[in-house]
Protein backbone atom coordinates (compact mmCIF):
# COMPACT_ATOMS: atom_id res chain seq x y z
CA UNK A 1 0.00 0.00 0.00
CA UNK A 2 2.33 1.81 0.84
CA UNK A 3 4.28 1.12 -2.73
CA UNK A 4 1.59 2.23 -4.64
CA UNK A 5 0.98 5.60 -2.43
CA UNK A 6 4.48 6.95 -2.96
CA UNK A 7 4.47 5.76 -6.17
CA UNK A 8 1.27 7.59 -7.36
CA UNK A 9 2.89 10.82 -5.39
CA UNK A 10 5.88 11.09 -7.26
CA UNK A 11 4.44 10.20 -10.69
CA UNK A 12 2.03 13.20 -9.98
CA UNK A 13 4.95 15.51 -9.16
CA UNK A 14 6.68 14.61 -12.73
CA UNK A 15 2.94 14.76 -14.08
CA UNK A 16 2.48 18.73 -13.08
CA UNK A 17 6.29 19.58 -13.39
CA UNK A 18 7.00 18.04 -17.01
CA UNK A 19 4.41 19.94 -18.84
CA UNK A 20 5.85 22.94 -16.87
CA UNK A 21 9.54 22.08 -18.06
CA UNK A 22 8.50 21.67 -21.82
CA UNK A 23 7.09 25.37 -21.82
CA UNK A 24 10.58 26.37 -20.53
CA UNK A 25 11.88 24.68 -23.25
CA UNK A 26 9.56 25.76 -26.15
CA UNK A 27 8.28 28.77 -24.83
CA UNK A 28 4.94 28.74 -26.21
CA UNK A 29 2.36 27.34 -24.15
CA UNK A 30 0.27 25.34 -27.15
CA UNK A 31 3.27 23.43 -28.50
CA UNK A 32 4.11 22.57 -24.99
CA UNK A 33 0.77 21.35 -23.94
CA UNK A 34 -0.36 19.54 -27.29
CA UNK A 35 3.49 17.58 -26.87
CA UNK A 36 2.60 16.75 -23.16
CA UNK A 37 -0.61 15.57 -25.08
CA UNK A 38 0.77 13.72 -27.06
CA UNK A 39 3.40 11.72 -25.17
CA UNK A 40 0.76 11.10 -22.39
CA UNK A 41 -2.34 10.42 -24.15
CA UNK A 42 -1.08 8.84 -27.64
CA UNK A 43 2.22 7.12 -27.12
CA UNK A 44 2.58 5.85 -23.52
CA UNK A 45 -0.76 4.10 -23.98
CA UNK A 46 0.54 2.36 -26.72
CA UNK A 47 3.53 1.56 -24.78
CA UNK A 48 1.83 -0.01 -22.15
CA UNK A 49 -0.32 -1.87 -24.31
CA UNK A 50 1.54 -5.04 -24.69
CA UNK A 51 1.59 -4.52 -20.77
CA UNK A 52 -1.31 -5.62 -20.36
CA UNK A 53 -0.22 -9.45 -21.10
CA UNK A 54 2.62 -8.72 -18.45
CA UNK A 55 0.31 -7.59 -15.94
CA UNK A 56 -2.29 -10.49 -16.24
CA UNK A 57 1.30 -12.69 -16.19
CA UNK A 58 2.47 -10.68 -12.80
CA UNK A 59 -1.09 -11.86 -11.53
CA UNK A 60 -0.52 -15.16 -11.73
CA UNK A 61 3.05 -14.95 -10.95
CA UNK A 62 2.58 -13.23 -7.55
CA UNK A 63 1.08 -16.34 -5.89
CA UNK A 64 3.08 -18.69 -7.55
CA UNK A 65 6.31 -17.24 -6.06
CA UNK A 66 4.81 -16.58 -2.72
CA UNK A 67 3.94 -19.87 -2.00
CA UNK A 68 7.75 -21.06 -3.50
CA UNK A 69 8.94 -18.51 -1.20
CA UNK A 70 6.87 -20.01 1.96
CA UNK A 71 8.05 -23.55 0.83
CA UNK A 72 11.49 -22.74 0.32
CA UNK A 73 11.29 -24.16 -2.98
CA UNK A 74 14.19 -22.00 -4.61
CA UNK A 75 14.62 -23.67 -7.93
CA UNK A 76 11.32 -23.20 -8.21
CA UNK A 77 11.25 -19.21 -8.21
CA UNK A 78 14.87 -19.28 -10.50
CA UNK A 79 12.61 -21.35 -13.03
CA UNK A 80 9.63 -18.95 -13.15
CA UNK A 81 11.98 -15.99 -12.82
CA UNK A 82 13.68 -17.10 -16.30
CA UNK A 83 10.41 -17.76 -17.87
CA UNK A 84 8.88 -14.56 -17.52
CA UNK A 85 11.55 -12.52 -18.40
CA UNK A 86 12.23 -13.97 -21.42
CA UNK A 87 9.18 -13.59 -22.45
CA UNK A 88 9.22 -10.59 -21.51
CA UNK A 89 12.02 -9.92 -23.21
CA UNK A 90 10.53 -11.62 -26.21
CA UNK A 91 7.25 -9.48 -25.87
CA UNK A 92 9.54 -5.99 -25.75
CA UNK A 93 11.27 -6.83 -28.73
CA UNK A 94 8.53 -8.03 -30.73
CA UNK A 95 7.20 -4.86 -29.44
CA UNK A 96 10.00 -2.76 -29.99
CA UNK A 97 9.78 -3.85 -34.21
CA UNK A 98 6.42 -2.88 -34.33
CA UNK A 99 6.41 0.17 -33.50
CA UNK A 100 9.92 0.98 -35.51
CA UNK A 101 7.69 -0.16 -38.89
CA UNK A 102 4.60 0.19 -37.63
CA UNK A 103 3.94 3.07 -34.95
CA UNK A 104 3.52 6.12 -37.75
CA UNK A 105 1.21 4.06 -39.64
CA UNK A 106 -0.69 3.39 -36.66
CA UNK A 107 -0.93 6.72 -34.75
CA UNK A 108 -2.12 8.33 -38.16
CA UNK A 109 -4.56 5.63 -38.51
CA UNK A 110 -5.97 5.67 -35.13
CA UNK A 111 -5.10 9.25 -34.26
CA UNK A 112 -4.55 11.01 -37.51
CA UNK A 113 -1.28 12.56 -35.93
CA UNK A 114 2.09 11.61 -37.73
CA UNK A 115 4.01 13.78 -34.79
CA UNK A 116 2.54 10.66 -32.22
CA UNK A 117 4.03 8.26 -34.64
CA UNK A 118 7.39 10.09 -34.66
CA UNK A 119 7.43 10.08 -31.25
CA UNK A 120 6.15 6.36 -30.76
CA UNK A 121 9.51 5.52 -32.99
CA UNK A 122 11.55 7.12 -30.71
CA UNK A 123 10.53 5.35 -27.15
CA UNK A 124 9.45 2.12 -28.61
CA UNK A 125 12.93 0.95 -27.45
CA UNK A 126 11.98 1.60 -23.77
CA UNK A 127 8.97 -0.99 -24.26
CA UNK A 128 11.68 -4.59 -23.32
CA UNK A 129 12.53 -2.53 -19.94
CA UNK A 130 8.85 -1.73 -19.20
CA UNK A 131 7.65 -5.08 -19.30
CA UNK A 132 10.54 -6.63 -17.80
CA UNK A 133 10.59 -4.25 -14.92
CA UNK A 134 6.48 -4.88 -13.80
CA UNK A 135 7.64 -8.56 -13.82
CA UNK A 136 10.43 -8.30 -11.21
CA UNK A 137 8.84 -5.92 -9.11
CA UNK A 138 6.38 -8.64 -8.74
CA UNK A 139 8.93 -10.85 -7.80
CA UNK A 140 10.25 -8.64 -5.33
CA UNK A 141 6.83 -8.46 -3.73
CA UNK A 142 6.75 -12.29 -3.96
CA UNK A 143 9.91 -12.86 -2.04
CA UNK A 144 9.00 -10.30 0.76
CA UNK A 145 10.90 -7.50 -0.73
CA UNK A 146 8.14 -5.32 -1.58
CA UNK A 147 10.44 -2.38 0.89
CA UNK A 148 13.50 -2.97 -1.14
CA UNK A 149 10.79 -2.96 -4.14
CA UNK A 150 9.33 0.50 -2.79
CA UNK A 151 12.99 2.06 -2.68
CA UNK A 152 13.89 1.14 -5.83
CA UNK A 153 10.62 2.36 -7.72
CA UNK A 154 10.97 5.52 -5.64
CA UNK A 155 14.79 6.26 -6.65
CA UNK A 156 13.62 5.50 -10.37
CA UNK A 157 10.97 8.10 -10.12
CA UNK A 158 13.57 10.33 -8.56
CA UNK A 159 15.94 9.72 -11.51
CA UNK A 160 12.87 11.08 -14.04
CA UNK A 161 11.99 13.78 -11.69
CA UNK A 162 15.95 15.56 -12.05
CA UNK A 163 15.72 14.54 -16.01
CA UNK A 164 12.07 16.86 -16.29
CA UNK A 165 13.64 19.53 -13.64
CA UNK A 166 17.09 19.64 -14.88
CA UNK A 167 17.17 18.48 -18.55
CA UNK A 168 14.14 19.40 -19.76
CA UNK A 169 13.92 23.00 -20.42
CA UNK A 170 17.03 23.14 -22.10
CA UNK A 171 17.21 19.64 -24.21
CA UNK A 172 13.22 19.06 -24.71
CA UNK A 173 11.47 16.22 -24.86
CA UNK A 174 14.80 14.33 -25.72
CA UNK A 175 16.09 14.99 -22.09
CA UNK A 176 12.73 12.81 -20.89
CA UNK A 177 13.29 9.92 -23.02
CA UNK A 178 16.64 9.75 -21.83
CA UNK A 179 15.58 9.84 -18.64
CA UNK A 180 13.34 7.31 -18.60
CA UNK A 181 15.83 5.00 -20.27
CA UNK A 182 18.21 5.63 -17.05
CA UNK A 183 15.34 5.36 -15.13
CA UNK A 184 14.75 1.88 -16.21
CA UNK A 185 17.69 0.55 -16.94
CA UNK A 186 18.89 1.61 -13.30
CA UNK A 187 15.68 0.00 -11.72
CA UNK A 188 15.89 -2.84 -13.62
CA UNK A 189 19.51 -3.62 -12.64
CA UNK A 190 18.67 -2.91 -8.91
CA UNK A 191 16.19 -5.13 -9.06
CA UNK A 192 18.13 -8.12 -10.81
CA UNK A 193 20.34 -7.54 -7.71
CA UNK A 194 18.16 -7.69 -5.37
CA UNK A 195 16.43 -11.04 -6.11
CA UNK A 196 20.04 -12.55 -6.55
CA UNK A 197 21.40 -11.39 -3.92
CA UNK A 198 18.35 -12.59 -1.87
CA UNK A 199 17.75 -16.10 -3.30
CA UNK A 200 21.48 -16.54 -3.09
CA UNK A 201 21.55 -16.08 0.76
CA UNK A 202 18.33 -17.67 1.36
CA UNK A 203 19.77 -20.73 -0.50
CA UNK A 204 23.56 -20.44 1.19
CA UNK A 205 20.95 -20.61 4.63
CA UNK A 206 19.10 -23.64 3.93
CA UNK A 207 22.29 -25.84 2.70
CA UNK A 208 23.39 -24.45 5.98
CA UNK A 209 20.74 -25.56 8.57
């Protein structure tokens, strides 16, 4: 609960200061506010599309891991852990080609706006890191790290905030996408960390005992 409370808090905060940051940049409030527009109602959605596969997949997952955790049943988790992530992986590139070929075509079609398309073409590359990183913070919650899981979303958000604050009204739009690339690709590794580092120990304790 408390997760998804800080989370929501600090994705407003980059909500209300990126728009903010982009009329720095452009200075002309339309541009700035039909590019926010864009980005947030056009091309993160279909980012997150493919997501929602991922998210039925961290549904399932959740439980699964929980009760491996409970019965110590190690291999187990390292089995499912694999799994999903490469599909994930498989999912974000397939993905990821798309929307390179694909993305103007479709924003025109659906949207009629060829700037969404251009834009699409230009984050599509995020999409393996987005899916892979809902997965493992599942994990995390699965193998009673949802603190450690809280942290790390928290520093990742922090990471985007300084990009939109910083970045952003003198590089444009350019300075957020890079952002969120660091932003993932930071989480992501955190995370990777963290589960080793915890299914490691928890298996070095139970050869022990």
């Amino acid at each position: 609960t408390s997760n998804n409370l800080i989370f929501t808090l600090f994705a407003s905060l980059e909500s209300i200061m990126f728009p903010a940051m982009l009329y720095k940049y452009y200075c002309n409030q339309d541009t700035a506010m039909e590019l926010y527009g864009i980005i947030t109602g056009i091309v993160i959605p279909f980012l997150l599309f493919p997501a929602t596969i991922t998210t039925s997949l961290s549904t399932i997952l959740l439980p699964a891991i929980s009760k491996a955790t409970a019965a110590e049943n190690y291999n187990k988790i390292k089995s499912a852990i694999f799994l999903c992530v490469s599909f994930c992986i498989i999912l974000g590139v397939v993905a990821f080609l798309g929307y390179t070929f694909l993305g103007e075509w479709a924003c025109e079609f659906a949207f009629k706006s060829k700037d969404a398309g251009v834009i699409l073409r230009k984050m599509c590359f995020l999409c393996p890191f987005i899916y892979i990183n809902g997965v493992l913070s599942t994990i995390l919650n699965g193998i009673d790290k949802a603190f450690n899981n809280m942290l790390i979303n928290v520093f990742g958000l922090i990471i985007r905030i300084a990009f939109v604050s910083l970045l952003v009204p003198n590089y444009g739009f350019d300075a957020y996408i890079l952002g969120m690339f660091i932003s993932y690709l930071c989480m992501l590794i955190l995370m990777s960390v963290t589960i080793r580092c915890t299914l490691l120990k928890e298996n070095k304790n139970n050869i022990t005992n």
